[in-house]
Protein backbone atom coordinates (compact mmCIF):
# COMPACT_ATOMS: atom_id res chain seq x y z
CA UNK A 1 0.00 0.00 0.00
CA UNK A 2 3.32 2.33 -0.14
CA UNK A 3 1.57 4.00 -3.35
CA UNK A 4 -1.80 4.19 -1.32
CA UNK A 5 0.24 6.26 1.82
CA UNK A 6 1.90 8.55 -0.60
CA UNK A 7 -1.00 9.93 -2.65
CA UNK A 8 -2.34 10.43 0.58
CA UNK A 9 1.02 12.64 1.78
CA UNK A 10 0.90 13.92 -1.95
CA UNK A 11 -3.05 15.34 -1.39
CA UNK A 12 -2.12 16.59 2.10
CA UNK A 13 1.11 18.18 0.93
CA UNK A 14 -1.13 20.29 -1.68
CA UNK A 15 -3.22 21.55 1.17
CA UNK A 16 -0.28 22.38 3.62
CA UNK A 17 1.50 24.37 0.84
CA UNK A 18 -1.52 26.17 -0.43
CA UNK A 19 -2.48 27.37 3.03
CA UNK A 20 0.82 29.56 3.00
CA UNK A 21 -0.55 30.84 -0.45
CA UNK A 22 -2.74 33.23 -2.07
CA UNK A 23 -4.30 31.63 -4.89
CA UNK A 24 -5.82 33.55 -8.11
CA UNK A 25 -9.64 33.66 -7.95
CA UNK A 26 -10.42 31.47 -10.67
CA UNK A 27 -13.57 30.10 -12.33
CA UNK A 28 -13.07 26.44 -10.10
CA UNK A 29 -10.89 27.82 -7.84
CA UNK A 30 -8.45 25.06 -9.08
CA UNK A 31 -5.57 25.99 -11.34
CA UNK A 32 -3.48 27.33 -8.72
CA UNK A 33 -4.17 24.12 -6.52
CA UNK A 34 -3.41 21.19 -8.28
CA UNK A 35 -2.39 21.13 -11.68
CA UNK A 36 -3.48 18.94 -14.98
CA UNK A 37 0.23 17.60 -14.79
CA UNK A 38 -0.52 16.89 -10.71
CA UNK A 39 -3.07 15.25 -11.58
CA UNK A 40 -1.72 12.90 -14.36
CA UNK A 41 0.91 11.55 -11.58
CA UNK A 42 -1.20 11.33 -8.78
CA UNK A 43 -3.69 9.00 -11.47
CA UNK A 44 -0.65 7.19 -12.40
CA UNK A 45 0.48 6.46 -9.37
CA UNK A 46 -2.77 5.74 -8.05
CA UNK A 47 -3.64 2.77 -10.98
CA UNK A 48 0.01 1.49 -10.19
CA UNK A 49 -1.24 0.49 -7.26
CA UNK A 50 -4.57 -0.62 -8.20
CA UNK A 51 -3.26 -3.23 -10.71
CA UNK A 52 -1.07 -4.74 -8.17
CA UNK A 53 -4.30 -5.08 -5.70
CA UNK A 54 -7.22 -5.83 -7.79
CA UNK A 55 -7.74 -8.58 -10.46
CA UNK A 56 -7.61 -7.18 -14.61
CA UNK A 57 -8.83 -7.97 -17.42
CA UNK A 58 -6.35 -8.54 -20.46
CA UNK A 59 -9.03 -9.65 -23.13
CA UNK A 60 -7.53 -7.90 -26.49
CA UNK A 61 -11.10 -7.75 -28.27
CA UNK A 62 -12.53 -6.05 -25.48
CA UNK A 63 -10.45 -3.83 -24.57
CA UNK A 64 -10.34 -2.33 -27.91
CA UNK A 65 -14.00 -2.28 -28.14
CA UNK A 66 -14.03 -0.38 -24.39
CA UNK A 67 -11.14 2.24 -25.34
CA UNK A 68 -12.68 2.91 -29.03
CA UNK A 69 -16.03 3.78 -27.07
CA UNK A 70 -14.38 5.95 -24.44
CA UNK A 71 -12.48 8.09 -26.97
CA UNK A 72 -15.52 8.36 -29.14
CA UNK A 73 -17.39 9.79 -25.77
CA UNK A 74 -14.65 11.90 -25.31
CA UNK A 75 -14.36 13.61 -28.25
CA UNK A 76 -17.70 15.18 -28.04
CA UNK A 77 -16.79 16.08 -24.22
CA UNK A 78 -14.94 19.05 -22.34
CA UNK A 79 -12.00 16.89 -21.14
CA UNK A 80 -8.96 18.40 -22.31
CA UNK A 81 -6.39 15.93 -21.37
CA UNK A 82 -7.30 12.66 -23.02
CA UNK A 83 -4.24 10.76 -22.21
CA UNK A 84 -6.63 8.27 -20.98
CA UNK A 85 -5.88 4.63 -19.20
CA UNK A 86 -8.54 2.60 -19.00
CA UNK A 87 -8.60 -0.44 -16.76
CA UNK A 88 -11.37 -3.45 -16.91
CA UNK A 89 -11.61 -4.83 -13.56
CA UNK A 90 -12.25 -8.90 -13.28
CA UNK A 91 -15.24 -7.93 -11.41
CA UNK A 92 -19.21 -8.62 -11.70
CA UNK A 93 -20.26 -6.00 -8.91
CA UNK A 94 -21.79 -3.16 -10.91
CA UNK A 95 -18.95 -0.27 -10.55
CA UNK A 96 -16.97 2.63 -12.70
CA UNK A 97 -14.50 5.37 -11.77
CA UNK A 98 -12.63 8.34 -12.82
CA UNK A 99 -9.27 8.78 -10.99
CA UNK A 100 -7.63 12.72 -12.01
CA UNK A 101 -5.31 12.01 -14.89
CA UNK A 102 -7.62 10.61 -16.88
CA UNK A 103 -7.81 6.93 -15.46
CA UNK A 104 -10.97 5.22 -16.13
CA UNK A 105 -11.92 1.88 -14.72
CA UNK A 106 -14.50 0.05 -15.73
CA UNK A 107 -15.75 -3.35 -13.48
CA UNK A 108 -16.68 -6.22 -16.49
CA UNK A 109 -20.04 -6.19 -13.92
CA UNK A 110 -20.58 -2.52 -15.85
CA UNK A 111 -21.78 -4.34 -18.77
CA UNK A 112 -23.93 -7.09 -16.97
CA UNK A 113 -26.19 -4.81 -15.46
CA UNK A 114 -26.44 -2.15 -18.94
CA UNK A 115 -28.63 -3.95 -21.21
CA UNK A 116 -27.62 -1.89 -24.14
CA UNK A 117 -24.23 0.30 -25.64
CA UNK A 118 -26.51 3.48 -24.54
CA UNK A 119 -26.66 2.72 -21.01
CA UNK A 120 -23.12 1.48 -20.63
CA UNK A 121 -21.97 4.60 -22.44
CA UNK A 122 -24.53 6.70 -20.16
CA UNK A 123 -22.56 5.98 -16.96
CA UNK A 124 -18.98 6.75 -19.28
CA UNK A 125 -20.33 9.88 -19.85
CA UNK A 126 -20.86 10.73 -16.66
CA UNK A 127 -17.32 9.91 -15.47
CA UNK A 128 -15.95 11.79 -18.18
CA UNK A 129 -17.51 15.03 -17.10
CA UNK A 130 -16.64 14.07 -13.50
CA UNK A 131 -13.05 14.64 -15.41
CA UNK A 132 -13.82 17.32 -17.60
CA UNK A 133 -14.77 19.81 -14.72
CA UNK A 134 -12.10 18.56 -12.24
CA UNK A 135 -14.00 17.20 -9.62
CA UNK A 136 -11.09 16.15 -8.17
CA UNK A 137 -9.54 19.36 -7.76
CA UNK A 138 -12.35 21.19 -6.63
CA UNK A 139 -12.93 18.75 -3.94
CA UNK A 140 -9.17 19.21 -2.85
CA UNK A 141 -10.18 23.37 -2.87
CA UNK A 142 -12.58 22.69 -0.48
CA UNK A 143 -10.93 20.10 1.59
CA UNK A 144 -7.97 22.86 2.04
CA UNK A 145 -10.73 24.95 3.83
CA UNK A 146 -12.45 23.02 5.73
CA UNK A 147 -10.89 18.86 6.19
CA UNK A 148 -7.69 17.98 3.88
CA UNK A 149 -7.67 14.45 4.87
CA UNK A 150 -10.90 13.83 3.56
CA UNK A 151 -9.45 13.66 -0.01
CA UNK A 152 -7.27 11.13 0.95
CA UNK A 153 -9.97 9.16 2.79
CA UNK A 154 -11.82 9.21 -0.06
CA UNK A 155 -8.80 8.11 -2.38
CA UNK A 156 -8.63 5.23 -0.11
CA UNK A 157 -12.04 4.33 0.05
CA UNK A 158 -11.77 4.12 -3.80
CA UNK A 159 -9.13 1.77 -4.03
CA UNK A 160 -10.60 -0.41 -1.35
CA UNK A 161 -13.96 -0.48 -3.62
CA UNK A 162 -12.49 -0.88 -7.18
CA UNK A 163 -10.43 -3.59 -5.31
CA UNK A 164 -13.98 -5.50 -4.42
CA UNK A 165 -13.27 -5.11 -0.15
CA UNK A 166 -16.09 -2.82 -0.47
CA UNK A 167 -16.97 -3.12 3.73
CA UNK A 168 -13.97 -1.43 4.08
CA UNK A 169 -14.19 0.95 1.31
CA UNK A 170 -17.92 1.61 2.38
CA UNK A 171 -16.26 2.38 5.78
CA UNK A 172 -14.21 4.75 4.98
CA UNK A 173 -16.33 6.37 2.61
CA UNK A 174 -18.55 7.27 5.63
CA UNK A 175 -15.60 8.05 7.69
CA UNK A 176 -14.07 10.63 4.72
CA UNK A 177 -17.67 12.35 4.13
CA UNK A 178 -18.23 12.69 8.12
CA UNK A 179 -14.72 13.68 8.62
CA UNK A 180 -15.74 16.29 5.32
CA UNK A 181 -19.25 17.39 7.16
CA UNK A 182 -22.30 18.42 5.26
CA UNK A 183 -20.84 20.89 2.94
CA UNK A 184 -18.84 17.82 1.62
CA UNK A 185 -22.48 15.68 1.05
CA UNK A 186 -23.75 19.12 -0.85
CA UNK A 187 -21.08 19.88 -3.03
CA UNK A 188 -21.38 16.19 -3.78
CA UNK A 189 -25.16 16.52 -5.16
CA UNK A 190 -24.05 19.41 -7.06
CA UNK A 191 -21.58 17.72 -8.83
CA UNK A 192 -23.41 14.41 -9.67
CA UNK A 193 -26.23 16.81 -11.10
CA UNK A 194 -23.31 18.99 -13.21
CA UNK A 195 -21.87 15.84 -14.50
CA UNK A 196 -25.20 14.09 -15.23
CA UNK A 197 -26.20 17.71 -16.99
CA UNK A 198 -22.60 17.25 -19.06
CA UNK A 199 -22.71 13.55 -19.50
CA UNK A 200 -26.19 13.81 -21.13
CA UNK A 201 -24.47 16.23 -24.24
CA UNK A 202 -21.52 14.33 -24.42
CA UNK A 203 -23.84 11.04 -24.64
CA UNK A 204 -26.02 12.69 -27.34
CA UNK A 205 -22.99 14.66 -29.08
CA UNK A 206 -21.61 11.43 -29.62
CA UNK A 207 -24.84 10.11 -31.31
CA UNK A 208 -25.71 7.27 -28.50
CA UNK A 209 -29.29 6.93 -27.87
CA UNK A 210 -30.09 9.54 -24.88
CA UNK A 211 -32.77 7.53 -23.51
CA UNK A 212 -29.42 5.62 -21.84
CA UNK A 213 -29.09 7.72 -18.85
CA UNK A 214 -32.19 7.73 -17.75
CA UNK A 215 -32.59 4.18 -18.72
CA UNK A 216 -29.81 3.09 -17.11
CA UNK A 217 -30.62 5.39 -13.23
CA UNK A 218 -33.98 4.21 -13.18
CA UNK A 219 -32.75 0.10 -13.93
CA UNK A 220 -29.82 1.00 -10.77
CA UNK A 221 -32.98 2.87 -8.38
CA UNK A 222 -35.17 0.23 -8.99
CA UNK A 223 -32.85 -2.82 -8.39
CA UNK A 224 -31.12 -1.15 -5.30
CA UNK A 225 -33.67 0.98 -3.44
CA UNK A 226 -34.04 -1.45 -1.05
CA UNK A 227 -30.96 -3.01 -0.48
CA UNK A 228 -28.97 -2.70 3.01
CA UNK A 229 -25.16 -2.63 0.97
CA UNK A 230 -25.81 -1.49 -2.57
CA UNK A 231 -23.16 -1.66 -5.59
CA UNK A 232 -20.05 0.49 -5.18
CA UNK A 233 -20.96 2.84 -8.03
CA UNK A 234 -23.94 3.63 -5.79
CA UNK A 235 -22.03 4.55 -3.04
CA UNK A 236 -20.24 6.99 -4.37
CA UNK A 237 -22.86 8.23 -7.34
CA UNK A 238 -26.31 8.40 -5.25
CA UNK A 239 -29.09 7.91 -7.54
CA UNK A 240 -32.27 9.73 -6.64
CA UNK A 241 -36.01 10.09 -7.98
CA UNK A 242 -34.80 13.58 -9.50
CA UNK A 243 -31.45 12.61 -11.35
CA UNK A 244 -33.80 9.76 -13.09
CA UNK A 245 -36.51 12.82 -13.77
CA UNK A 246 -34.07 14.75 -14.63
CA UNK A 247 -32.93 12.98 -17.12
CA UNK A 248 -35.70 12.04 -18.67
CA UNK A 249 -36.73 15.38 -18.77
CA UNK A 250 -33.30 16.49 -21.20
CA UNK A 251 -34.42 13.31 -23.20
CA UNK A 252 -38.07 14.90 -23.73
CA UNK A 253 -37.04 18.49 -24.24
CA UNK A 254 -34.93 16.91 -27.45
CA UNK A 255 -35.84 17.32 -30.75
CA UNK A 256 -37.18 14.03 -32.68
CA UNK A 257 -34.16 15.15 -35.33
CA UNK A 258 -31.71 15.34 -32.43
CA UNK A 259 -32.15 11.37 -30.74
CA UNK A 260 -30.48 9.07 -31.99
CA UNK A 261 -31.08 4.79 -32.25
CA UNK A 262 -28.00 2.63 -31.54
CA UNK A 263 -29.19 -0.74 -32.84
CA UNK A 264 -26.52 -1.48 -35.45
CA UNK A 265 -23.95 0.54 -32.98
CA UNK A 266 -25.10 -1.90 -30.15
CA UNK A 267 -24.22 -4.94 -31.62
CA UNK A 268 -20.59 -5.03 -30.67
CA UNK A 269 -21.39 -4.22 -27.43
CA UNK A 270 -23.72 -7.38 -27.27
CA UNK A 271 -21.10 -9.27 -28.17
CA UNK A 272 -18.63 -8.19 -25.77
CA UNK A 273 -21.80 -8.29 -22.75
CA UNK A 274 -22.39 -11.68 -24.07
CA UNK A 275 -18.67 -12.55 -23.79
CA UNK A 276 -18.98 -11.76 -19.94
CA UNK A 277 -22.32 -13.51 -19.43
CA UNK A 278 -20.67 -16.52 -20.26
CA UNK A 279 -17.73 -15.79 -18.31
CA UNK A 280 -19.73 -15.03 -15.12
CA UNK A 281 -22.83 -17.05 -15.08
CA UNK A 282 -22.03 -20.13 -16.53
CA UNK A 283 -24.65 -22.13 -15.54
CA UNK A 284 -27.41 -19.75 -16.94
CA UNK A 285 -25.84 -19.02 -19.57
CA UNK A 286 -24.70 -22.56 -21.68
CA UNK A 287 -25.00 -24.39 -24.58
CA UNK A 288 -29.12 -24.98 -24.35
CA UNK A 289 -29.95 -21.35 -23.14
CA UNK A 290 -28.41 -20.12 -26.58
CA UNK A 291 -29.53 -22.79 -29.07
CA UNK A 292 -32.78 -21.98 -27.74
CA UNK A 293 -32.01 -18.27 -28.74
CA UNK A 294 -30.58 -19.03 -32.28
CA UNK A 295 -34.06 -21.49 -32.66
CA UNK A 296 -36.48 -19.11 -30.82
CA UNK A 297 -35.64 -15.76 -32.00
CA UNK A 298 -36.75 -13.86 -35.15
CA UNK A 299 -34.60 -10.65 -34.58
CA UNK A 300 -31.28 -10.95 -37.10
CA UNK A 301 -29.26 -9.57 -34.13
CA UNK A 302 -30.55 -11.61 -31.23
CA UNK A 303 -29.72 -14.59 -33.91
CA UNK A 304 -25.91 -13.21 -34.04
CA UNK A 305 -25.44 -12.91 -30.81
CA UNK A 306 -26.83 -16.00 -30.06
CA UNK A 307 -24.34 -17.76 -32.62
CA UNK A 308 -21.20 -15.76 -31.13
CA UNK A 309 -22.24 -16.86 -27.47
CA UNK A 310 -22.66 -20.61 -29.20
CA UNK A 311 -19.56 -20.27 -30.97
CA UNK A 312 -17.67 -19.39 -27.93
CA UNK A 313 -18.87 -21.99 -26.03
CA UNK A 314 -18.11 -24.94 -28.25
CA UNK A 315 -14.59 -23.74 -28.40
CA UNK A 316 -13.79 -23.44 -24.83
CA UNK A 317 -15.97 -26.75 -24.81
CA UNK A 318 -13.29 -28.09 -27.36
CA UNK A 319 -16.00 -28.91 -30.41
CA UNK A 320 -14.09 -27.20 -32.26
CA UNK A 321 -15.98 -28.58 -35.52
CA UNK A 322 -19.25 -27.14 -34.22
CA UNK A 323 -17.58 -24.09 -33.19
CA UNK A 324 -16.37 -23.23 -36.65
CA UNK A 325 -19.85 -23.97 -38.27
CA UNK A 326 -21.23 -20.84 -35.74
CA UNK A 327 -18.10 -18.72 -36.28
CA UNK A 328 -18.22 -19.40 -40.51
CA UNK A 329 -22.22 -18.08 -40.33
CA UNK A 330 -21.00 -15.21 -38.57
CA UNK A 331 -17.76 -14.08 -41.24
CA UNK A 332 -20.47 -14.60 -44.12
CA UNK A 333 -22.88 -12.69 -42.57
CA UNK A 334 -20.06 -9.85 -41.35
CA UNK A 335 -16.62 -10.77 -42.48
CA UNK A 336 -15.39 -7.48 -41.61
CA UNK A 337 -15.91 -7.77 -37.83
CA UNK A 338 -12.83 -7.93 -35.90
CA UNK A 339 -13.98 -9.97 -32.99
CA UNK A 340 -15.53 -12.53 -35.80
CA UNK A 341 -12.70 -12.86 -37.46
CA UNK A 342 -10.42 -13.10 -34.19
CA UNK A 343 -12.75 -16.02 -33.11
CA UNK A 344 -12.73 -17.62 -36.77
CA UNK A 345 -9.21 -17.52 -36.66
CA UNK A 346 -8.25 -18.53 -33.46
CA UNK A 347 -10.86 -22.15 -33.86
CA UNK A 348 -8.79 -22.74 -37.36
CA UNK A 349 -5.91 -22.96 -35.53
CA UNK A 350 -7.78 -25.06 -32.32
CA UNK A 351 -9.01 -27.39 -35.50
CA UNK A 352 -5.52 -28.35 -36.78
CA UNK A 353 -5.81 -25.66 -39.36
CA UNK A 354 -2.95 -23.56 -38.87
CA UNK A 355 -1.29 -22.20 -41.75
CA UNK A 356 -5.15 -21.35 -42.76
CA UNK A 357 -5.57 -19.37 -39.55
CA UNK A 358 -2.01 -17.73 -39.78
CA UNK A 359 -2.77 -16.45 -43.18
CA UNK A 360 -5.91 -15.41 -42.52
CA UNK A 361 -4.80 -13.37 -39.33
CA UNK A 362 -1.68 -11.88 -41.37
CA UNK A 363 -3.80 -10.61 -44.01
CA UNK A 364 -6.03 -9.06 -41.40
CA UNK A 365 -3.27 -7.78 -40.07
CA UNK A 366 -2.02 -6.53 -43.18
CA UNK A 367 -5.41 -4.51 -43.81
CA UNK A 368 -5.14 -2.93 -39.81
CA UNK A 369 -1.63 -2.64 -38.74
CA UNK A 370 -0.97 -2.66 -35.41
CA UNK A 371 -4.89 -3.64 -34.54
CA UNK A 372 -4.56 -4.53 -31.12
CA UNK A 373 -6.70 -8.07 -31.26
CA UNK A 374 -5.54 -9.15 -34.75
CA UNK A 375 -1.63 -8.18 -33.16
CA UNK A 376 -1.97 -10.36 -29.64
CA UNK A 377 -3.80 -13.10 -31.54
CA UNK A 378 -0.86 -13.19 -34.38
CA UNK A 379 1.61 -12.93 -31.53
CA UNK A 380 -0.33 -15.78 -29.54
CA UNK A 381 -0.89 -18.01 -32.87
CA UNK A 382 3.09 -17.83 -33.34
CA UNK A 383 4.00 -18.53 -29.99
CA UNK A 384 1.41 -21.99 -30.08
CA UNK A 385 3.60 -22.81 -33.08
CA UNK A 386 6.80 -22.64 -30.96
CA UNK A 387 7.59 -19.32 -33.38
CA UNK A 388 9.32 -17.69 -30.36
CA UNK A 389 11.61 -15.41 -32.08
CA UNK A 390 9.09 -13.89 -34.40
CA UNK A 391 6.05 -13.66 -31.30
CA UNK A 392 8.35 -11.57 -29.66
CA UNK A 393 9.05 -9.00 -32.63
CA UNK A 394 5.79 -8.95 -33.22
CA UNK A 395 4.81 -7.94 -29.22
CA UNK A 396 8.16 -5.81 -29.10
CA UNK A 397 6.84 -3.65 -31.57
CA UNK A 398 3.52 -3.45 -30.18
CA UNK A 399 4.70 -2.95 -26.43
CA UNK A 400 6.39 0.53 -28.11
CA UNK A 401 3.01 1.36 -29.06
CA UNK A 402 1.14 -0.28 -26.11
CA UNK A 403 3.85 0.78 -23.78
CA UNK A 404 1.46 1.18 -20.87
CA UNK A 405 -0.75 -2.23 -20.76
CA UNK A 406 1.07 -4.47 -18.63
CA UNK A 407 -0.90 -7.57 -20.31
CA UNK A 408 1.40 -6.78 -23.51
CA UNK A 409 4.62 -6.80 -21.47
CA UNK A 410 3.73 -9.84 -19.60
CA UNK A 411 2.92 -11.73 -23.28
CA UNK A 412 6.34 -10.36 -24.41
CA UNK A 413 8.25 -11.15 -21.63
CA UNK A 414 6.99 -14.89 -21.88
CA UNK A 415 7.77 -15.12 -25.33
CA UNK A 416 11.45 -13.76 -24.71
CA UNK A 417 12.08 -15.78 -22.33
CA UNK A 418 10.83 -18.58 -24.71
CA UNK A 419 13.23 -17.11 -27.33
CA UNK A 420 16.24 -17.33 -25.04
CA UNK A 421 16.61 -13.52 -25.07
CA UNK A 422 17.80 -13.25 -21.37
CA UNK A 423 17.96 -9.23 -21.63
CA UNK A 424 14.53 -8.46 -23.18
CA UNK A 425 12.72 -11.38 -20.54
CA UNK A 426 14.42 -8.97 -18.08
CA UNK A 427 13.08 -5.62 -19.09
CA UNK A 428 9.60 -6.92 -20.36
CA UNK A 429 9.18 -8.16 -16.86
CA UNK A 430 10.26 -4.98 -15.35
CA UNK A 431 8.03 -2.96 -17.33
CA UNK A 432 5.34 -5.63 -16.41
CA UNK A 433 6.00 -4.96 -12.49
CA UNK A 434 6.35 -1.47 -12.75
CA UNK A 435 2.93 -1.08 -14.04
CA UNK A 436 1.28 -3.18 -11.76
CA UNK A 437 3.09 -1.28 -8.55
CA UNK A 438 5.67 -3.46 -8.11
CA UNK A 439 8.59 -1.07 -8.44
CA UNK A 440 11.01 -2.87 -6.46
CA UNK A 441 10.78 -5.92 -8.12
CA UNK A 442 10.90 -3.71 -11.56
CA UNK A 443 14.25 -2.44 -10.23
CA UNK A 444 15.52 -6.19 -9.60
CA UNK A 445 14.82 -7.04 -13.05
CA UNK A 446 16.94 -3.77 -14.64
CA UNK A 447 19.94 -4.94 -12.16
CA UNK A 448 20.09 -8.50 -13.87
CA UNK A 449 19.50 -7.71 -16.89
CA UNK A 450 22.10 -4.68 -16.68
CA UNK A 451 24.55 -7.29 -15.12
CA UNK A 452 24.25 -9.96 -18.35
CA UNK A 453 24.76 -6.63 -21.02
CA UNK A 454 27.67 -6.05 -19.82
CA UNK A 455 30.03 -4.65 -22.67
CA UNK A 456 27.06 -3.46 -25.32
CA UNK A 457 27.44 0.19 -23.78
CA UNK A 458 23.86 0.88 -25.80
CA UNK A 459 21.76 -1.49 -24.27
CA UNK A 460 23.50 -0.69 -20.61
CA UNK A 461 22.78 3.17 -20.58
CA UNK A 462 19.00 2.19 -22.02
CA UNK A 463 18.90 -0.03 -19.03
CA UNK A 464 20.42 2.64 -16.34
CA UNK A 465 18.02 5.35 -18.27
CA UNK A 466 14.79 3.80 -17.81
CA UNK A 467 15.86 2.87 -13.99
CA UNK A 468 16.23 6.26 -13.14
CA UNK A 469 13.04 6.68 -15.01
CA UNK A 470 10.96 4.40 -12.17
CA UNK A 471 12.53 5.47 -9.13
CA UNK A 472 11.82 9.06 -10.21
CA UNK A 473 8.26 8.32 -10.77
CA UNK A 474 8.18 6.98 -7.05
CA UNK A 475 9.95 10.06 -5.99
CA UNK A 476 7.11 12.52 -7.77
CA UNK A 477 4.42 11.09 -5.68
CA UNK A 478 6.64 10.72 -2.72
CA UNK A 479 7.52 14.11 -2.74
């Protein structure tokens, strides 16, 4: 928890240096506080340490689909900085944040309670003006006047949540806002309405259906009112009768020309909601439930997810012969999918057709260079065909591009290790354990692989650069 303590030293340290300080009256009373920059370290720092606590998701096809979504939210939104990091938490509780910095994490259990891309993006929305009107910041303004540990109560209570030991986090999230007082619970309303006000344009800007957020607060109300421990996102977002009519209200005051429908937009997103279904309630969710679908249903797109989710569950079921029948009726019907084609290619391969599914993924690949998906399933494909040498130019390239998703280190460090490339295993893994707040360990891994380059002068001052490059990051956040 060393990262933990020292955004909490880093917040206080803000508020013991502005006391000695006039600050500029500005129009959120934050610029002179704590700056966009502060705030991009304290968010690193702070997701550092939430990888190394909480379970991740490193599923390539998703996390494209969730990052491609975010950046199309943002670009109808007020955030300036959109050096974004998103993080998909291994988690089925219903729950997403905005850290300052731009760090957005989203719990997979996000997309098991939104039914459709509108609602999911809804609650994205919101975050994003959370960010866009520095929330953060203005929090820390107040908590300089009236109760500067709050902030980092709150911080902590964050953590403890995202990391799923929500008794603890709901503990200390009473403990910060009592600590805070009542102004703390009123500025709080205030902003949840600002961001819900701001959400709801970027939501519509972005042409998502607006009937989401309302949608998607009246589905939360309704399935928590009476619960005695609700989801984390509800302890920290409070839905109430008037956020729902509020909403609702934006949604009616539109213009018929002005609304938007989704339903071609939403298929992907079925297919990645599906995905986690499958992954989190097996039992529900198997072989019968969807063959029922694909029988059952008349509407094209229930039919197609139906035959992904079947598709899916063959493979990991092994049948791979019945799997490919699902995942060839899905490339005719859209052959330009990505997650179809990652699927079709990656059952090829599980069928004994390899140097069909290598092909096929390298003239994919060929047609979307540097696609993240098609890239860790080439990289994968090679590495199942004992291609070590060739997997790991393939993920060192990428992990230049990728260079802060620990999932791509950890794939290249395997495969140079694999390839016998003592060096590279070495700094792949240290990039791996820096980013999942391990910096010590990170710091092992330069030594030795410093101690075996020996003589290539090159490599050796890369190696003694990007050291000093970690411990200086602690010392930012330290400071």
């Amino acid at each position: 928890m060393h990262y933990l303590l020292a955004i909490c030293i880093f917040v206080v340290s803000i508020h013991s240096h502005s006391a000695s300080n006039d600050l500029p009256s500005l129009g959120d009373a934050t610029s002179g506080l704590i700056s966009l920059e502060q705030e991009h370290i304290l968010g690193r720092a702070w997701l550092r340490n939430l990888r190394h606590q909480a379970s991740t998701l490193h599923e390539p096809v998703l996390t494209e689909y969730t990052e491609n979504l975010i950046y199309r939210l943002a670009s109808k939104s007020q955030v300036n900085d959109r050096r974004f990091e998103i993080v998909l938490l291994d988690n089925k509780q219903l729950n997403a944040f905005a850290v300052p910095g731009g760090v957005i994490g989203i719990n997979a259990g996000l997309f098991l309670h939104a039914n459709t891309e509108s609602q999911f993006a809804a609650v994205l929305a919101h975050e994003l003006a959370h960010l866009s009107q520095r929330h953060f910041a203005r929090q820390v303004e107040e908590s300089r006047k009236q109760a500067p540990i709050a902030m980092a109560t709150l911080l902590g209570s964050i953590m403890l949540l995202a990391t799923n030991n929500t008794e603890a986090g709901f503990a200390g999230l009473m403990t910060s806002q009592a600590a805070a007082a009542q102004w703390s619970l009123s500025y709080s309303r205030d902003w949840e309405r600002e961001a819900d006000r701001i959400g709801f344009h970027t939501l519509t800007g972005a042409q998502f259906d607006p009937n989401g957020m309302p949608e998607m607060f009246r589905q939360m109300y309704d399935a928590h009112k009476y619960s005695r421990r609700p989801p984390e996102f509800l302890l920290t977002h409070p839905v109430t009768e008037n956020r729902i009519s509020d909403a609702a209200g934006r949604v009616d005051s539109m213009n018929a020309s002005e609304a938007h429908d989704d339903l071609e937009q939403d298929i992907e997103y079925q297919l990645m909601r599906v995905s986690l279904l499958i992954n989190y309630h097996k039992q529900s969710h198997n072989l019968s439930f969807y063959q029922d679908q694909l029988r059952n249903s008349k509407d094209p797109t229930q039919k197609t997810i139906a035959q992904y989710a079947l598709a899916l569950l063959l493979m990991e079921q092994k049948k791979y012969k019945q799997a490919l029948v699902q995942s060839n009726a899905l490339m005719a019907r859209d052959k330009h999918r990505i997650s179809f084609q990652v699927l079709n290619s990656q059952i090829l391969f599980d069928l004994g057709r390899e140097q069909q599914a290598m092909t096929q993924i390298g003239e994919l690949l060929k047609q979307n260079p540097d696609n993240h998906p098609l890239t860790l399933t080439y990289a994968e494909l090679l590495f199942r065909q004992k291609h070590f040498h060739l997997a790991a130019s393939t993920l060192r390239r990428h992990a230049q591009i990728r260079n802060n998703d620990p999932g791509v280190w950890h794939k290249l460090s395997e495969a140079e290790g694999k390839a016998g490339n003592k060096t590279a295993l070495f700094r792949a893994r240290a990039e791996f354990l820096f980013l999942t707040g391990q910096s010590d360990k990170a710091l092992k891994q330069l030594k030795s692989a410093l101690e075996i380059s020996k003589g290539n002068y090159l490599i050796s001052a890369r190696i003694e650069q990007r050291a000093k490059e970690m411990k200086a990051s602690d010392k930012e956040i330290k400071i």
